[in-house]
Protein backbone atom coordinates (compact mmCIF):
# COMPACT_ATOMS: atom_id res chain seq x y z
CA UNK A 1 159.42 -141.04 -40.91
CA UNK A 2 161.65 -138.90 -42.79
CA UNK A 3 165.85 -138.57 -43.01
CA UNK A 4 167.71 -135.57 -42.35
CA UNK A 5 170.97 -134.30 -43.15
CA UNK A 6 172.82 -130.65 -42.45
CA UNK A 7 175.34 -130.73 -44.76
CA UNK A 8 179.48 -130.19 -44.85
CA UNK A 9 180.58 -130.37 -47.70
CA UNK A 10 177.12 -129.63 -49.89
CA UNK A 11 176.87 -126.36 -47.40
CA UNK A 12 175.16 -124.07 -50.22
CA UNK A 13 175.77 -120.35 -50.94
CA UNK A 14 175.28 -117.82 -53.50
CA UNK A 15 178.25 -115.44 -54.86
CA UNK A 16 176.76 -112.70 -55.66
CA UNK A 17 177.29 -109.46 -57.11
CA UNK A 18 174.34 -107.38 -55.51
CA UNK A 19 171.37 -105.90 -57.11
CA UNK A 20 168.05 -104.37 -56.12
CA UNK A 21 164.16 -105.87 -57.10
CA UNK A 22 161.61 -104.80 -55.23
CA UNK A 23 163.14 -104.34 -51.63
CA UNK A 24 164.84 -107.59 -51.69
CA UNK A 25 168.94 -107.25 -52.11
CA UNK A 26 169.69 -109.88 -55.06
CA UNK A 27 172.30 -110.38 -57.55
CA UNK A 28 173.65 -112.11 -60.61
CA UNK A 29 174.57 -115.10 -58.88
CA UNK A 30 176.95 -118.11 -59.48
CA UNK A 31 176.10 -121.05 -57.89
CA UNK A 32 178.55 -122.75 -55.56
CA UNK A 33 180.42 -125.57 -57.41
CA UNK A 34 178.91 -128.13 -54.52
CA UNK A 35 175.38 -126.78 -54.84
CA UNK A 36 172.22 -128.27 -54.16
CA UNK A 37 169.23 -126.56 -55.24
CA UNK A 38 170.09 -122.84 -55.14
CA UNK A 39 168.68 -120.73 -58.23
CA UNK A 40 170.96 -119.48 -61.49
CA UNK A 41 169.56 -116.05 -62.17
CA UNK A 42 168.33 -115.28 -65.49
CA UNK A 43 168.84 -116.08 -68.15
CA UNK A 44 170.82 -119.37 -66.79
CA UNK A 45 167.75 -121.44 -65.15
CA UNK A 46 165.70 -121.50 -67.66
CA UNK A 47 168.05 -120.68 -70.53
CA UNK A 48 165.98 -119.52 -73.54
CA UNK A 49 165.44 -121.84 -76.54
CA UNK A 50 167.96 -121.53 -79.18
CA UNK A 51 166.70 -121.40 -82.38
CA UNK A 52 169.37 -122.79 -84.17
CA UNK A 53 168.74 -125.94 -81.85
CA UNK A 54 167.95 -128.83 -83.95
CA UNK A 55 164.96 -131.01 -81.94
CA UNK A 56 163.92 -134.84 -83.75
CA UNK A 57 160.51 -134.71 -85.40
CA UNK A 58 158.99 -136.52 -82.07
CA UNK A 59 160.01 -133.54 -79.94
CA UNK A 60 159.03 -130.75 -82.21
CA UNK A 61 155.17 -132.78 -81.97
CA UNK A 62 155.65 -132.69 -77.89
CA UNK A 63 156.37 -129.39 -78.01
CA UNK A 64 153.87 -128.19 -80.60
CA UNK A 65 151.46 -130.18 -78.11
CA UNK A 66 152.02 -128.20 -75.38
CA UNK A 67 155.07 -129.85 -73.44
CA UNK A 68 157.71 -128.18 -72.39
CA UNK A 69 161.23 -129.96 -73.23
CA UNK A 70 163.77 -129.82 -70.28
CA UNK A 71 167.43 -130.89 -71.17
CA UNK A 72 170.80 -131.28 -68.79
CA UNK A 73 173.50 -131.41 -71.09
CA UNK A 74 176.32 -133.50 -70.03
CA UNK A 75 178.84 -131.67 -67.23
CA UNK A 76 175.76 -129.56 -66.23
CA UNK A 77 173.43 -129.09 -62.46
CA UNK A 78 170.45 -127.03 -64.54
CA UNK A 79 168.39 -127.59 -67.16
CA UNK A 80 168.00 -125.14 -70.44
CA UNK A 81 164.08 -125.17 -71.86
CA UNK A 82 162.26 -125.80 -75.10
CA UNK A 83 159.15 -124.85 -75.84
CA UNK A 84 156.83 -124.18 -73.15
CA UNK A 85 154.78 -120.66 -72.84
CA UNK A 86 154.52 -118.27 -69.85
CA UNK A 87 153.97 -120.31 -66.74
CA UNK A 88 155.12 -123.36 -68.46
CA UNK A 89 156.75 -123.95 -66.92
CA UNK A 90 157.01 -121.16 -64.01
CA UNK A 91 160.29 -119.57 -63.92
CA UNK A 92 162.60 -117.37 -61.71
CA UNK A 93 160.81 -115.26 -59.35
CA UNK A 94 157.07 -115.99 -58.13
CA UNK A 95 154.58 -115.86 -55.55
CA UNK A 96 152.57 -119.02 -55.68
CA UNK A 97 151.76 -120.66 -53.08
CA UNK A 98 152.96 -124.04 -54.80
CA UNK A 99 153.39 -125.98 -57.95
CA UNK A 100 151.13 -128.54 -60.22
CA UNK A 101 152.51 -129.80 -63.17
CA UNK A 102 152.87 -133.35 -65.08
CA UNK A 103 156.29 -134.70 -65.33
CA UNK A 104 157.39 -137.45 -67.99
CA UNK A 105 160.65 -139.05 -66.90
CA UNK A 106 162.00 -141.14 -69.94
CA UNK A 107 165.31 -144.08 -69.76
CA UNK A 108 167.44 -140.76 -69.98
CA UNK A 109 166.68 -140.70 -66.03
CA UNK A 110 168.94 -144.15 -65.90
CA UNK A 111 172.41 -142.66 -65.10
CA UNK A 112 175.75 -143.77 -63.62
CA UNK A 113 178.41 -141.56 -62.49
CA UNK A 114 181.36 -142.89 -63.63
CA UNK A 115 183.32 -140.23 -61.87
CA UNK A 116 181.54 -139.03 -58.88
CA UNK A 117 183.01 -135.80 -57.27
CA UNK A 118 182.93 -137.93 -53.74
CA UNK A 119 181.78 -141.90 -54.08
CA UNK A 120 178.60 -141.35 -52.90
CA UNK A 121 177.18 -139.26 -55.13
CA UNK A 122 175.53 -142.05 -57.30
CA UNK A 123 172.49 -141.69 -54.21
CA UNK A 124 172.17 -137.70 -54.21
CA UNK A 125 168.80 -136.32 -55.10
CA UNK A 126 168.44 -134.68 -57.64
CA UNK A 127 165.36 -132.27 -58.11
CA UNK A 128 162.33 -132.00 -59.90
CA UNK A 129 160.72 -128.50 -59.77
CA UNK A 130 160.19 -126.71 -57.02
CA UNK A 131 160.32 -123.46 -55.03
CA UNK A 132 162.38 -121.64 -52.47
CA UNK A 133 160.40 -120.15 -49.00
CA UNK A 134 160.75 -118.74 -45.98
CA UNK A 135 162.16 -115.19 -47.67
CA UNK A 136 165.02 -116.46 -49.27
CA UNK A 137 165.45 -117.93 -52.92
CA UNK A 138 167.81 -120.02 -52.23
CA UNK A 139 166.35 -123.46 -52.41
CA UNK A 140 168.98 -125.34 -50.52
CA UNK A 141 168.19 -122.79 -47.45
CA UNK A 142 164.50 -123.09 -47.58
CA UNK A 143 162.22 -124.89 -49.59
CA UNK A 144 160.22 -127.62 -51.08
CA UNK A 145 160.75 -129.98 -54.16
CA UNK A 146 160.81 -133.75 -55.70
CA UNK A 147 163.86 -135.48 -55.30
CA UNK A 148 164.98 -138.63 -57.53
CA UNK A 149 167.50 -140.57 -58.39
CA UNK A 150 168.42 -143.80 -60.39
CA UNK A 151 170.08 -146.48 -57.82
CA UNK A 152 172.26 -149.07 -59.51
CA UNK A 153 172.41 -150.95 -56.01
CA UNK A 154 168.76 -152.73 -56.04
CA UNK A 155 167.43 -155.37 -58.31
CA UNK A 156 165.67 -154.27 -60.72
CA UNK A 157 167.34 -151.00 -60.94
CA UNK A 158 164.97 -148.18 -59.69
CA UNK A 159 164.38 -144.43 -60.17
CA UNK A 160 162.90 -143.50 -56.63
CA UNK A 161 160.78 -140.39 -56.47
CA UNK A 162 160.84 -138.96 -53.00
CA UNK A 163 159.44 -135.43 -51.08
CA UNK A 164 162.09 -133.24 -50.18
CA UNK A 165 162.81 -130.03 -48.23
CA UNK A 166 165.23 -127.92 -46.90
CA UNK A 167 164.70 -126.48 -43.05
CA UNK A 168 167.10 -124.32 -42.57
CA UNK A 169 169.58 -125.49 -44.80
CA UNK A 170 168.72 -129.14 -43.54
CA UNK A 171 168.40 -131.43 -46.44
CA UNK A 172 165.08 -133.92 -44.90
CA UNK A 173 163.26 -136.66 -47.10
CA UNK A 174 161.53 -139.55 -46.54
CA UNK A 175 162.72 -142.76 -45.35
CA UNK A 176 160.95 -144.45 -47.80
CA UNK A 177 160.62 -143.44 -51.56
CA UNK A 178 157.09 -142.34 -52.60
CA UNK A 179 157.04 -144.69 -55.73
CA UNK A 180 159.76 -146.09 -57.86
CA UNK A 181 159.94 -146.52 -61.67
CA UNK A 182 162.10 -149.49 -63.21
CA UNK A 183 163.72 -149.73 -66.28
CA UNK A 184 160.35 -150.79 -68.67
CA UNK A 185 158.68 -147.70 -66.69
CA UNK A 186 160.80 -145.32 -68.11
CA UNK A 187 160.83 -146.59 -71.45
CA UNK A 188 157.01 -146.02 -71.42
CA UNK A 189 157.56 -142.30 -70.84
CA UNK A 190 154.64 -142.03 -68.74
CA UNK A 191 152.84 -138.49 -67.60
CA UNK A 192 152.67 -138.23 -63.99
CA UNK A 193 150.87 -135.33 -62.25
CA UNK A 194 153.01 -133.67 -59.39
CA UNK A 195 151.71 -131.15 -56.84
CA UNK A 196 154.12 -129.40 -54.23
CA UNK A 197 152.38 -126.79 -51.86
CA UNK A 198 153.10 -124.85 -48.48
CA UNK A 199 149.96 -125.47 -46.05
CA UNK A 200 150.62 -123.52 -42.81
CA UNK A 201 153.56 -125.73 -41.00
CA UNK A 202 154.36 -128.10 -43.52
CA UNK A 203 154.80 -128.78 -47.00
CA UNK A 204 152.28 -131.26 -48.82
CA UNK A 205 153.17 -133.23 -51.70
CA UNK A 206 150.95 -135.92 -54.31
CA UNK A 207 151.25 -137.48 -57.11
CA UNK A 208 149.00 -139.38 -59.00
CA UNK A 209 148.48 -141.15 -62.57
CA UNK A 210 149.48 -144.09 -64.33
CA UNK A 211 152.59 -146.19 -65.40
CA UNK A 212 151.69 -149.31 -67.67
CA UNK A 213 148.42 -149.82 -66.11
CA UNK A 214 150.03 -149.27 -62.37
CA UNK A 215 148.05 -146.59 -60.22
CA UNK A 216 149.83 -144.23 -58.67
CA UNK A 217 148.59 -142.23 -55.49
CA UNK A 218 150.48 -141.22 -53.23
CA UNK A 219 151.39 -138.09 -50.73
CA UNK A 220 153.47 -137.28 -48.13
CA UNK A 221 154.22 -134.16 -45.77
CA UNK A 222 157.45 -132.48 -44.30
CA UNK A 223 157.71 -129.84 -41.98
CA UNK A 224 158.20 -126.43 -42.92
CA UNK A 225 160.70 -123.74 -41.01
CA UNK A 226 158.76 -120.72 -40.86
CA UNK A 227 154.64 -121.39 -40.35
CA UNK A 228 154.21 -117.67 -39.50
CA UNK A 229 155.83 -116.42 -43.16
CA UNK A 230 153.03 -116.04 -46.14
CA UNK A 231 152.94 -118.96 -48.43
CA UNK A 232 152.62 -116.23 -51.11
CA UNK A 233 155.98 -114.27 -50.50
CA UNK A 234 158.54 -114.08 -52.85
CA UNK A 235 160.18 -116.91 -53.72
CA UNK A 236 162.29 -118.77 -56.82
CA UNK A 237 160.69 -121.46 -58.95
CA UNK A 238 163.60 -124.03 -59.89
CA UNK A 239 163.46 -125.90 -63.13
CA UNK A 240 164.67 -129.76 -63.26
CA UNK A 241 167.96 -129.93 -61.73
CA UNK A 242 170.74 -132.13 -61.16
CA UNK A 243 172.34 -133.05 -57.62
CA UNK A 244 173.90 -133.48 -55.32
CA UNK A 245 177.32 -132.32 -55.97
CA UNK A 246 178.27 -134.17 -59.25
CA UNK A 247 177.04 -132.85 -62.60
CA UNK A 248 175.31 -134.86 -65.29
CA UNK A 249 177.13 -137.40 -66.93
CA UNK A 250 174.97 -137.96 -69.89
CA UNK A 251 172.14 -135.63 -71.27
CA UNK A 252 169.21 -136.17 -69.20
CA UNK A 253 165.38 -134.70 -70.19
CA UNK A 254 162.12 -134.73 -69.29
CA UNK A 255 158.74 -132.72 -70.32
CA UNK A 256 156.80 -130.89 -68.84
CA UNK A 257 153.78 -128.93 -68.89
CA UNK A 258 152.43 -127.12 -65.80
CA UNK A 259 149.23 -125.51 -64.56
CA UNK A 260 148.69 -122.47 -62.27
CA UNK A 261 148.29 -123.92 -58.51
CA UNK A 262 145.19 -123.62 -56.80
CA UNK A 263 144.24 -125.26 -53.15
């Protein structure tokens, strides 16, 4: 069973001042201030490492190890990049047919909005890496992702990790939460492998691995707008993201380190 929403006031667009690549009319887009998933162009989503960034002896080893660093600095929806090599993690435009990658979420994932651009916002989604589909690279059209977000409202506290889509600019996710990560979880900055693919119809989704000696396997499906359109067009490839409609209020991150999809 999965939820649905077509949203009012998170309707998405693009401003855009056009541009030309390869037969499709793009542009140096803005996002909208209430947007969902849709992409920044380059050099925004990913922004390029700085160099004069200063990174703590434990993330220069991550990143010398292979892991990308992803960071949402405080007021922000994307996140900049550290680290990381080409296709990891993907970037901007691509052609897969999906995504594999392991995701550590850390206790930076434990938010609260203290000031929420509408009171609700606390239970947005926010958005692990995905893609756009259907023709369009706007992901808050068309397209599949993880969605999460830190609930102050249960007990313990939770992050729940869900699959999400957009159908037609139809927000859909589960009903239920795929897994959920408390407090102690997060401290233990676990790797969790993630895999997010178009198969005909629907989009498939797993992930599987380990949290302080839990298992975790689990997958899900959602439907998918346009079955006839290849599941190698064009598309974007969205870094981590936050919202919803409010921005971060404290610096989230999480690394990464992906691998080229294959069936």
């Amino acid at each position: 069973m999965l939820n649905t929403q077509t949203p009012a006031r998170k309707r998405t667009s693009l401003r855009c001042a056009g541009g030309l690549l390869v037969g499709l009319t793009i542009a140096a887009c803005s996002p909208d201030p209430e947007l969902a998933t849709a992409p920044n162009p380059p050099p925004s989503d990913p922004a390029p490492t700085d160099p004069a960034e200063t990174l703590s002896p434990e993330e220069q080893a991550q990143l010398a190890a292979g892991w990308a660093l992803y960071t949402i600095d405080v007021g922000a929806h994307s996140a900049r990049v550290s680290g990381g090599s080409a296709g990891n993690p993907l970037a901007w435009f691509t052609s897969v047919a999906g995504r594999d990658y392991s995701f550590r979420f850390n206790s930076s994932a434990a938010y609260v909005l203290t000031h929420p651009m509408q009171p609700e916002d606390q239970l947005d989604w926010n958005k692990l890496p995905g893609f756009s589909d259907c023709g369009t690279v706007d992901l808050a059209v068309n397209g599949a992702m993880f969605g999460w977000r830190w609930r102050l409202d249960t007990t313990p506290k939770v992050l729940e990790i869900t699959a999400y889509a957009n159908n037609n600019s139809k927000h859909l996710w589960l009903s239920m939460p795929l897994f959920t990560l408390d407090a102690a979880d997060l401290a233990a900055d676990a790797a969790l492998r993630y895999r997010v693919f178009i198969d005909g119809a629907q989009y498939r989704f797993a992930v599987t691995g380990s949290v302080r000696g839990r298992a975790i396997n689990v997958s899900a499906t959602l439907p998918r707008a346009c079955a006839t359109t290849s599941a190698t067009a064009l598309k974007w490839a969205a870094g981590l993201y936050f919202g919803g409609t409010s921005t971060a209020p404290s610096k989230i991150t999480g690394y990464i380190t992906e691998v080229p999809f294959v069936p």
